[in-house]
Every structure is written in C-alpha cells, then in structure tokens.
C-alpha atoms as a PDB file:
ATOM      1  CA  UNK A   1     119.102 -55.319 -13.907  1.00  0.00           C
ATOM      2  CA  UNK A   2     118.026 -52.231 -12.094  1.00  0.00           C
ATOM      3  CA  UNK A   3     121.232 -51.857 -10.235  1.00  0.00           C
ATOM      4  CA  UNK A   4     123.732 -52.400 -12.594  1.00  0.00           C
ATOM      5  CA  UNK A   5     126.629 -50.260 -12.428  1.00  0.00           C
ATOM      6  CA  UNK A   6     126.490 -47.022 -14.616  1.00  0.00           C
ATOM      7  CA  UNK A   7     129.460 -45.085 -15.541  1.00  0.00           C
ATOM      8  CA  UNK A   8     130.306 -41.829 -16.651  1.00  0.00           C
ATOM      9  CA  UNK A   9     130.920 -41.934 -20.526  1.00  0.00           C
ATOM     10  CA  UNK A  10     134.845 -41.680 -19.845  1.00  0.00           C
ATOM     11  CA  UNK A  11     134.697 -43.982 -17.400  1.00  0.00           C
ATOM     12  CA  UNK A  12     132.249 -46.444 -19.527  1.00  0.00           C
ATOM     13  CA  UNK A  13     134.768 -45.775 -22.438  1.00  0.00           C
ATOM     14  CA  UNK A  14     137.776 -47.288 -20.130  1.00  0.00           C
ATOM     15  CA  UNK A  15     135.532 -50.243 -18.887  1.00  0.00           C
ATOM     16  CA  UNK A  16     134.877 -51.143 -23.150  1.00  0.00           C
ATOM     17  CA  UNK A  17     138.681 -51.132 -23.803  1.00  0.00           C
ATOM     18  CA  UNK A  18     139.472 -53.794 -21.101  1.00  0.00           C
ATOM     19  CA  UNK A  19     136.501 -55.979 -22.592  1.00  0.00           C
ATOM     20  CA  UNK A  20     138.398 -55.225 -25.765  1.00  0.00           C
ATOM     21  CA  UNK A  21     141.330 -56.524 -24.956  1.00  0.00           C
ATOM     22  CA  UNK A  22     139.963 -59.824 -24.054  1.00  0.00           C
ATOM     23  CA  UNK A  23     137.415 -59.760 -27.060  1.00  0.00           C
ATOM     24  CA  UNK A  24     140.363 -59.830 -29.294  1.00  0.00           C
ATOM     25  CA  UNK A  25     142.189 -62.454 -27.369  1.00  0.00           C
ATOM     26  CA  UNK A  26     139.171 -64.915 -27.624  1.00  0.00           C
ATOM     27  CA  UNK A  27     139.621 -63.604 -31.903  1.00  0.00           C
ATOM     28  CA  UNK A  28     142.988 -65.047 -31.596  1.00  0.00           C
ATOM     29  CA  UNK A  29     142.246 -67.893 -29.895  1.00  0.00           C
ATOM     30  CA  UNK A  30     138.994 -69.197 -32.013  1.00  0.00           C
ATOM     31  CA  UNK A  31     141.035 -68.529 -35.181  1.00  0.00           C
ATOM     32  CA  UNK A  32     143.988 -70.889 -34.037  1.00  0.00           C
ATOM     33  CA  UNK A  33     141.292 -73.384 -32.884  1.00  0.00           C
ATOM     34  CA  UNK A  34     140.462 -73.444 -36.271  1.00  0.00           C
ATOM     35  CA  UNK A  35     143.366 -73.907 -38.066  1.00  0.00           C
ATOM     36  CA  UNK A  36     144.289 -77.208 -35.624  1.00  0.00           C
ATOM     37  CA  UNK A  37     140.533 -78.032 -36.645  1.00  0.00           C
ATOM     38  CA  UNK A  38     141.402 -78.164 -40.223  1.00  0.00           C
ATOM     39  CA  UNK A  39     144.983 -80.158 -38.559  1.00  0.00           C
ATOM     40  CA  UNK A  40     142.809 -82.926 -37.890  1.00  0.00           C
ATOM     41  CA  UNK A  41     143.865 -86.336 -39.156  1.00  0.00           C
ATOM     42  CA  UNK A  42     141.007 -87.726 -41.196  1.00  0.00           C
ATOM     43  CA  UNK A  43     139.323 -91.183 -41.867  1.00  0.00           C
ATOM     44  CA  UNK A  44     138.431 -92.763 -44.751  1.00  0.00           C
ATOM     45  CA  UNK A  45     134.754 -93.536 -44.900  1.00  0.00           C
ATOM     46  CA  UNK A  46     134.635 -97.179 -45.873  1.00  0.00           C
ATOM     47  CA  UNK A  47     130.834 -97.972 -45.436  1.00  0.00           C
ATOM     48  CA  UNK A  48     128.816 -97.636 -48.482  1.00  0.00           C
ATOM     49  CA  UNK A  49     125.876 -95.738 -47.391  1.00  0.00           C
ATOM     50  CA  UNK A  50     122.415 -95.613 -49.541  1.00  0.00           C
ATOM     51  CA  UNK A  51     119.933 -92.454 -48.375  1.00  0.00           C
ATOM     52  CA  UNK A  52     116.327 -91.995 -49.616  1.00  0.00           C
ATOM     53  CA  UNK A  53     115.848 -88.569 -50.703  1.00  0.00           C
ATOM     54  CA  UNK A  54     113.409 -86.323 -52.630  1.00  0.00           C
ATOM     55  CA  UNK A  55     114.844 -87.697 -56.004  1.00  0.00           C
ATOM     56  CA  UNK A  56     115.135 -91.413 -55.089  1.00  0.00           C
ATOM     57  CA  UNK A  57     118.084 -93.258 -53.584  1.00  0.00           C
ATOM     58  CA  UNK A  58     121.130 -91.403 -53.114  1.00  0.00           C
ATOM     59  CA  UNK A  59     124.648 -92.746 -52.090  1.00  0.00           C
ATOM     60  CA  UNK A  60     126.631 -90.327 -49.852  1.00  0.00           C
ATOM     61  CA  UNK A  61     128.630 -89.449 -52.411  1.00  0.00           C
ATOM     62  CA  UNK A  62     125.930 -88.585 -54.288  1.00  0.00           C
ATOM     63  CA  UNK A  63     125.331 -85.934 -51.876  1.00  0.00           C
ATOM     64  CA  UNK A  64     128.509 -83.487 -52.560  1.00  0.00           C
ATOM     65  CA  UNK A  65     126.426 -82.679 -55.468  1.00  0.00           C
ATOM     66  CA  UNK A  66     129.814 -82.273 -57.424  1.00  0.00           C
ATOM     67  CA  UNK A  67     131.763 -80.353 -54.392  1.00  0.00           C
ATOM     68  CA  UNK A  68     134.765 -81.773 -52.554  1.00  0.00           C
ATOM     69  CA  UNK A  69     133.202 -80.333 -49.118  1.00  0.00           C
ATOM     70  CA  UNK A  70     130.066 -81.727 -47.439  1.00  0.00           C
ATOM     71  CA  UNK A  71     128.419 -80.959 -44.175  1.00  0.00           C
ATOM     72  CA  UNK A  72     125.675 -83.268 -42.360  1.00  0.00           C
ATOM     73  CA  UNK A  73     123.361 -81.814 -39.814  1.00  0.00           C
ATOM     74  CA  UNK A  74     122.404 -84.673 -37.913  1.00  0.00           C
ATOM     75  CA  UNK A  75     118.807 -83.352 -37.276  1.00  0.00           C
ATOM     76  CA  UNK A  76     116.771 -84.834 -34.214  1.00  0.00           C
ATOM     77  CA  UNK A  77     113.557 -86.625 -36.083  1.00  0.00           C
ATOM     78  CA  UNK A  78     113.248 -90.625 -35.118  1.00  0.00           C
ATOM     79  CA  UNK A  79     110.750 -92.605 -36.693  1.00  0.00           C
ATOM     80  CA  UNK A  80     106.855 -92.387 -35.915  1.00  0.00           C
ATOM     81  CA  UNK A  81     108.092 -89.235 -33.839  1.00  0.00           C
ATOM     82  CA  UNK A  82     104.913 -86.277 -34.541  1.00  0.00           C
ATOM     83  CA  UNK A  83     107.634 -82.982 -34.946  1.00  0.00           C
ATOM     84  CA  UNK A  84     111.354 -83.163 -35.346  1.00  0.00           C
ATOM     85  CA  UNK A  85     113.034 -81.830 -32.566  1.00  0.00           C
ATOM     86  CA  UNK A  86     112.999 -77.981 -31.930  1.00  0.00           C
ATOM     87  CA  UNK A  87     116.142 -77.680 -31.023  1.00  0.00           C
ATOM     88  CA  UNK A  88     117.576 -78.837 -33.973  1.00  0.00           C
ATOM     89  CA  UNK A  89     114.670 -76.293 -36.031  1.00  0.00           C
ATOM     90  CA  UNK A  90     116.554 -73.626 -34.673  1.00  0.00           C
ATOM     91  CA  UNK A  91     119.820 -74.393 -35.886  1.00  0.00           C
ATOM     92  CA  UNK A  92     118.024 -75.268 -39.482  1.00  0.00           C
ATOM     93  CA  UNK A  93     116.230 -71.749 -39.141  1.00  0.00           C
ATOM     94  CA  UNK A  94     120.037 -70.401 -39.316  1.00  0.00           C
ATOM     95  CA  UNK A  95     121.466 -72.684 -41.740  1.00  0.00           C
ATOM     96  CA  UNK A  96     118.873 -72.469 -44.387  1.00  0.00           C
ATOM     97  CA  UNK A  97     119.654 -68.874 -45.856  1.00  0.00           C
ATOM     98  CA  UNK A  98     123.599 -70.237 -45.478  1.00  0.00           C
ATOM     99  CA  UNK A  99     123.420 -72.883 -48.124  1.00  0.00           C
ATOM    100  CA  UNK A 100     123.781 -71.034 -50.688  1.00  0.00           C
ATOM    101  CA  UNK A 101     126.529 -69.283 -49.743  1.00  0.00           C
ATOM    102  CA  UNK A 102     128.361 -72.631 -48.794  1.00  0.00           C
ATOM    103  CA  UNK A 103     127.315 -73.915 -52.063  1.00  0.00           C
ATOM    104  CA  UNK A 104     129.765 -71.363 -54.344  1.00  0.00           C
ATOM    105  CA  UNK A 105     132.555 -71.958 -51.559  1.00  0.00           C
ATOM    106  CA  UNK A 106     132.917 -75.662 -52.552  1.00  0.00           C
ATOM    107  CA  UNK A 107     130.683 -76.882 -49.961  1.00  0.00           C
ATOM    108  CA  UNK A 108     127.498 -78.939 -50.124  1.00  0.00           C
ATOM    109  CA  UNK A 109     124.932 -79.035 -46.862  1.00  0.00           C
ATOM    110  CA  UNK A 110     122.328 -81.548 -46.370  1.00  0.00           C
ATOM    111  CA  UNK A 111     120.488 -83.086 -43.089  1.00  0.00           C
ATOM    112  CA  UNK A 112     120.038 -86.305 -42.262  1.00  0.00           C
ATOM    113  CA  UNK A 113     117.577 -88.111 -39.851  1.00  0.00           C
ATOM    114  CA  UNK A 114     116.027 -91.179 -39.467  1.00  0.00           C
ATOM    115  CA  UNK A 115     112.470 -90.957 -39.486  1.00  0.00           C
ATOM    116  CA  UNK A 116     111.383 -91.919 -43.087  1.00  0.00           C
ATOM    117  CA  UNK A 117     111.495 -89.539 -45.663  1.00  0.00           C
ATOM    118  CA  UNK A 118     107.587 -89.331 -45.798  1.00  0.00           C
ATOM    119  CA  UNK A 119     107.803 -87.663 -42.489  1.00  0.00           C
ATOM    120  CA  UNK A 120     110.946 -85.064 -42.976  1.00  0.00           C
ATOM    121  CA  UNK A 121     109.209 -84.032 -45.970  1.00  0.00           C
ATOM    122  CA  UNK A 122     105.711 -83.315 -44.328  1.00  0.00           C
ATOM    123  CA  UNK A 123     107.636 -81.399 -41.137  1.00  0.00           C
ATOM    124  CA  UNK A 124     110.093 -79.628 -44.110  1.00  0.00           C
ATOM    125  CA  UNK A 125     106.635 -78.482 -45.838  1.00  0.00           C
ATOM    126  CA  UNK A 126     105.537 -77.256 -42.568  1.00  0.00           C
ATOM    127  CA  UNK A 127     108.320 -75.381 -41.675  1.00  0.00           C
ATOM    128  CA  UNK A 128     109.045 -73.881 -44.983  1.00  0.00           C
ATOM    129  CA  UNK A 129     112.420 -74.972 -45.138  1.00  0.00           C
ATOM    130  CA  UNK A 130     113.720 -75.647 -48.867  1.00  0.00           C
ATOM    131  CA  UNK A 131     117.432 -77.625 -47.825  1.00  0.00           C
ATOM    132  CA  UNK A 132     118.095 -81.022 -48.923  1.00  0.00           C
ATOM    133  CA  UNK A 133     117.167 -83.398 -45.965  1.00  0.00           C
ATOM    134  CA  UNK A 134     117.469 -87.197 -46.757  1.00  0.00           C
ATOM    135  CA  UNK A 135     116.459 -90.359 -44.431  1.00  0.00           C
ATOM    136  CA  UNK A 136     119.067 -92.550 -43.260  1.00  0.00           C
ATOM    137  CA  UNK A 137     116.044 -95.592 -41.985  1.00  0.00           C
ATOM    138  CA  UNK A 138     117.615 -98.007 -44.130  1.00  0.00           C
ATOM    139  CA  UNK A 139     121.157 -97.917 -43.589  1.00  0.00           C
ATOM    140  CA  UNK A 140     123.168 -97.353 -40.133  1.00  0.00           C
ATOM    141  CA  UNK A 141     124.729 -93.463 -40.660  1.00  0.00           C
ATOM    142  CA  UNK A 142     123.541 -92.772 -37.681  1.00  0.00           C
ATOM    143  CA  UNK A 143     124.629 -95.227 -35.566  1.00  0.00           C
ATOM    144  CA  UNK A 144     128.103 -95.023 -36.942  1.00  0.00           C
ATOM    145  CA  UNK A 145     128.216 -91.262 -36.565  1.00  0.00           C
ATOM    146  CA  UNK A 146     126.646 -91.753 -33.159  1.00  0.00           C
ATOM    147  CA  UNK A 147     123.512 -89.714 -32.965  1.00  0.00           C
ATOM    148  CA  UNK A 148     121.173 -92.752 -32.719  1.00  0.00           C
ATOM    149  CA  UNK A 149     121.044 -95.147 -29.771  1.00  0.00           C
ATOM    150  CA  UNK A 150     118.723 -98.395 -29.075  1.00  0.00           C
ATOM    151  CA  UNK A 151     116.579 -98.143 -25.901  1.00  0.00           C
ATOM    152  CA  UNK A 152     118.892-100.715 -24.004  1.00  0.00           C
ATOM    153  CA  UNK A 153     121.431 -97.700 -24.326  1.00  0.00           C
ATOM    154  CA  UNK A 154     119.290 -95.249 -22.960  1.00  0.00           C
ATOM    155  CA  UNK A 155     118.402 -97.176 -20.079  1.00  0.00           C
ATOM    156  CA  UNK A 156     121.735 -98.049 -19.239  1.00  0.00           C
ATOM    157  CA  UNK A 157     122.929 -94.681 -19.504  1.00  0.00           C
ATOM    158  CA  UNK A 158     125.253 -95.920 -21.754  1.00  0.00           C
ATOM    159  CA  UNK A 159     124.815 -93.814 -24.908  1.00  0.00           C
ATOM    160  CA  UNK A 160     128.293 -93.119 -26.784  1.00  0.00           C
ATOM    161  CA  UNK A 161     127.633 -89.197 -27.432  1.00  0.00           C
ATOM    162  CA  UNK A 162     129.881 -86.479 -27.147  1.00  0.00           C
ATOM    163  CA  UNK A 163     133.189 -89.445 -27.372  1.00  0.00           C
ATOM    164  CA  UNK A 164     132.215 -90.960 -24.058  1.00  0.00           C
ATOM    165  CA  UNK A 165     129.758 -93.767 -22.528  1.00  0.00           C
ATOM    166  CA  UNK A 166     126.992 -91.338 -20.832  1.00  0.00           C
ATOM    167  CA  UNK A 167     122.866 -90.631 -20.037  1.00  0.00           C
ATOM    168  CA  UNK A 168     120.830 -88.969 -22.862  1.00  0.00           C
ATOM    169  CA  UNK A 169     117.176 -88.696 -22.993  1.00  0.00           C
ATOM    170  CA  UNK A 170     116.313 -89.595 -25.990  1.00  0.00           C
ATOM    171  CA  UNK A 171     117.366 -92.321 -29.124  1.00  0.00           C
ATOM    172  CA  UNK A 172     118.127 -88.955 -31.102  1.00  0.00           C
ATOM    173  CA  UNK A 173     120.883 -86.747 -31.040  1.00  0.00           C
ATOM    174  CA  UNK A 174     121.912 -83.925 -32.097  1.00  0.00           C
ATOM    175  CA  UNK A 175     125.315 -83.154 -33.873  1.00  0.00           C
ATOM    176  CA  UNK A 176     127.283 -81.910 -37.175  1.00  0.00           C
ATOM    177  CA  UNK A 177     129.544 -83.880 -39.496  1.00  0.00           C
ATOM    178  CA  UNK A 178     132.247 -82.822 -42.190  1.00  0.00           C
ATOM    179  CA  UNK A 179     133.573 -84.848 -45.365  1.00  0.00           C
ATOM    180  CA  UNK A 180     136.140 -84.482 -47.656  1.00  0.00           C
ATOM    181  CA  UNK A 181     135.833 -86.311 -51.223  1.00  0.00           C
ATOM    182  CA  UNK A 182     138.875 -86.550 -53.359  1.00  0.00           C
ATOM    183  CA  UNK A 183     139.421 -86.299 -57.425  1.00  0.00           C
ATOM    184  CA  UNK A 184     139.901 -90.040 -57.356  1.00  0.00           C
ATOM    185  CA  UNK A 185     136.154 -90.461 -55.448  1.00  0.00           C
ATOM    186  CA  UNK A 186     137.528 -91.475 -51.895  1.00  0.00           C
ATOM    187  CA  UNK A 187     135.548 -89.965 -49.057  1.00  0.00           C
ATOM    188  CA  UNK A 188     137.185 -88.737 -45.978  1.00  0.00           C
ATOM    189  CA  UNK A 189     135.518 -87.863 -42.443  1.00  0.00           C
ATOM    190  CA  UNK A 190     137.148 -85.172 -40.960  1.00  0.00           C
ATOM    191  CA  UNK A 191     135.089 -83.924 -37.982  1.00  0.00           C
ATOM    192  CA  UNK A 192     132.337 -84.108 -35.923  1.00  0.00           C
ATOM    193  CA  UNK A 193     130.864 -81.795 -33.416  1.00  0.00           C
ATOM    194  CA  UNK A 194     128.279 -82.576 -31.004  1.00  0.00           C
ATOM    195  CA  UNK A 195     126.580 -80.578 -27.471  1.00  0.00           C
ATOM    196  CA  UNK A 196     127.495 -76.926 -26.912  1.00  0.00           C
ATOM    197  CA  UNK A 197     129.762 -77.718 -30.089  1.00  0.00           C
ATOM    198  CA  UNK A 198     126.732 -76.709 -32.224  1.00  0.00           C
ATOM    199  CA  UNK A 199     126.576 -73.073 -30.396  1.00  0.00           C
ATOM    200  CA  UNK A 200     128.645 -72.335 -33.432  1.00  0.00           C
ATOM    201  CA  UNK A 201     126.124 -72.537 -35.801  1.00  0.00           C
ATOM    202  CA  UNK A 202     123.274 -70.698 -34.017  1.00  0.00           C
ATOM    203  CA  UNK A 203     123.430 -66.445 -34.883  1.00  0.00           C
ATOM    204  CA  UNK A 204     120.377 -65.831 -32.559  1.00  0.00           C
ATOM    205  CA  UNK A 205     122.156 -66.923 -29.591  1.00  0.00           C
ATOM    206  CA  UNK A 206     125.194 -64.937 -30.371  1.00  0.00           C
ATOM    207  CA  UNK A 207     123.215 -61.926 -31.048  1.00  0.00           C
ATOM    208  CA  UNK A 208     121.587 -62.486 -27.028  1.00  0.00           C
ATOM    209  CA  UNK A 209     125.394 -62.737 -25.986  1.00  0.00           C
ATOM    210  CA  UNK A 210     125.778 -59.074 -26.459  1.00  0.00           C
ATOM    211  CA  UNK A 211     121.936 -58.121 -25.040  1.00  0.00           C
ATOM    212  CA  UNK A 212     122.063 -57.238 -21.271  1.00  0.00           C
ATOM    213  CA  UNK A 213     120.270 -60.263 -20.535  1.00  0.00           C
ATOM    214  CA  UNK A 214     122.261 -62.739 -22.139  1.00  0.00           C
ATOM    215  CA  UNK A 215     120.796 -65.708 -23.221  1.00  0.00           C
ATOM    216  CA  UNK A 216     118.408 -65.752 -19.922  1.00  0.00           C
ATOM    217  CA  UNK A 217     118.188 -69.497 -19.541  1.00  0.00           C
ATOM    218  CA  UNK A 218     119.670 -69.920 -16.066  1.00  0.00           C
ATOM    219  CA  UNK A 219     116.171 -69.954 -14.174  1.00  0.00           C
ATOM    220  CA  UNK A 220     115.032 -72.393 -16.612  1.00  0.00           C
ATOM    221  CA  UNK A 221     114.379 -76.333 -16.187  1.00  0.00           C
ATOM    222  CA  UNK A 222     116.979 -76.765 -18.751  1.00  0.00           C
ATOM    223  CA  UNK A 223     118.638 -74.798 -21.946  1.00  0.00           C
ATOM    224  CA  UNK A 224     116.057 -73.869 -24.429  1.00  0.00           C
ATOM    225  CA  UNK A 225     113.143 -74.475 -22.801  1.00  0.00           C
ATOM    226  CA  UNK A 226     111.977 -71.217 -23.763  1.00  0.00           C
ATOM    227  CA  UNK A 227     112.230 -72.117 -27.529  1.00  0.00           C
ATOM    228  CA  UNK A 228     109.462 -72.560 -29.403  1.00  0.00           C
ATOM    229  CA  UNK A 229     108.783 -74.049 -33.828  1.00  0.00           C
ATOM    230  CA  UNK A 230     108.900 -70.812 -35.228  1.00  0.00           C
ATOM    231  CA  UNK A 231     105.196 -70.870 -36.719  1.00  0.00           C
ATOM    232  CA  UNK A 232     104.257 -71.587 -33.012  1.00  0.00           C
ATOM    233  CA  UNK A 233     105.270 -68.786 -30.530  1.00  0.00           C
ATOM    234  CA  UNK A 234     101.626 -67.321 -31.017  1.00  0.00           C
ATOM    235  CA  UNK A 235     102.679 -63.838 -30.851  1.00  0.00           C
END
C-alpha cells in the first residue's frame, strides 16, 4: 500500500475517466443480465410443501403473504447445529432492513432452514433479527432446491450444488430462490442463485470494493474467515 502510484490531480483525473468508462460498461452489462434473468423460462412448483412457522403450519403459498413475488433465503442452520451459519448472518444482517421495502414492491421475503423452528427462533432472538424464518424439517424444500445433502453425498463428493455433482463441506448450503404465484394460485419457480451468486445481496462487501484494500481476503485460509456474528467481534 505504501507504494502505490500517486498522481498529480490532472493526471489522477485522466486515470478516473478510463475506470469510468469501464464502470459504465459493467452498468450496461449487469442491467442486460438482468433483463435475460427475468427471460428465464419458469417451472411450475408441483410439490405441496407444509413449513412450521411462528404462527403454526404454513403452506408455501401461504408465504407470499398476499404478493405475487416471493424470495427464499436458504439460510445455513441444520438440525442440532449450536449457531446458524455466519455466513449466511451476514447476508440476513443486509436483508433485514430490505423487507420492507420489498414488501410494498409486490414482493414477500422469508428464510428457510432446516433445523427446527425451536432453534431458528432462539438464534433469531439472539441476533435481533425480526424477518419471517420458517423450518422446512418436515418436508423436503431443501433437498429439492438443493441446499441440503445426506452425509453419503458429502463423502462422495457428490453434492448437486451450484447445477453440478461436486465437494462441499457441509450438509448445508447456502443459496437464494424466487417464485412467481399467479391470480389462479399456481406457483412458479423462476430462479435460483447459489456461491458467489449471493455477492449480490451483500452491501458491506460492495462498499470494501471501492476501499483501497478491497475485500482483503486473499491471505486468508478461505473467504470470510475474517467474519465474525455481529454481537461477537468484541470490539
């Protein structure tokens, strides 16, 4: 960092209009990636799935909550496990203050894991957190929406993840999924995102993108290592 090139203002001025130039081609880019998103053929969810939630059993449908839009975060948190994964507490630090927002553009936000609702609810309490999170232990959401894997799989390195056969450390995964319901009741799946997909929805790490530093992680046993519950950085 201490030898980084400095420029005269000028100079620095140029140097910011080149970066420009390719900042607003990665605009154009991300905003055509997201109209063939929305291109996407869909599939109609067949499976009748029942959740337990903070008012009692609740069918998927039940969890639009009258909207037509509905995003699942497929939060890390297996049964028996002590914490739900801190990974996945980041990206619910972020989405929290969204849902409200989402909620008067026609779209409903929820997690899902599948420890047992006990459990989400203690870890929710903990964290503060006030979203709707609902257990899928009962029913096989996330197996379908592969984000949950038996042991055999692991040890194989043959967890489906990602839309490929592949090694993943743990029965849990991460991910993000997006339904459509119609006038007529019929639910649609239209997309799922998974990995470095979820970058999306994390502000913090975008805001490090434009720090001199970066995100900092390359000297680190893996991504994130450096992230910590946010009641317990001890600072």
């Amino acid at each position: 960092m201490e030898n980084h090139e400095v420029l005269r203002h000028d100079e620095w001025v140029e140097a910011r209009k080149a970066l420009l130039t390719k900042e607003k081609e990665l605009t154009r880019l991300r905003d055509e990636l997201s109209k063939t998103r929305r291109k996407l053929p869909w599939e109609k969810v067949e499976k009748d799935y029942i959740f337990d939630g903070p008012a009692g059993k609740e069918t998927l449908s039940d969890l639009f909550d009258g909207r037509s839009q509905l995003i699942i975060y497929h939060f890390m948190f297996g049964p028996g496990w002590d914490l739900g994964c801190k990974s996945c507490s980041f990206v619910a630090d972020h989405f929290e203050p969204a849902i409200v927002h989402l909620n008067h553009r026609d779209v409903a936000m929820v997690a899902v894991s599948r420890a047992p609702l006990r459990e989400l609810e203690a870890f929710k309490h903990r964290m503060g957190w006030t979203f709707k999170w609902v257990s899928s232990y009962e029913n096989d959401f996330n197996r379908d929406f592969h984000v949950s894997f038996s042991q055999d799989e692991i040890d194989n390195a043959m967890a489906y993840y990602n839309y490929k056969r592949q090694r993943f450390p743990s029965t849990e995964a991460p991910g993000a999924s997006v339904f459509y319901k119609s006038e007529n009741g019929e639910i649609f799946h239209t997309y799922s995102v998974y990995e470095r997909g979820l970058d999306m929805f994390i502000t913090a790490y975008h805001y490090l993108d434009i720090v001199p530093k970066g995100r900092d992680e390359d000297d680190l046993s893996f991504t994130m290592e450096w992230l910590r519950l946010h009641d317990d950085y001890g600072d």
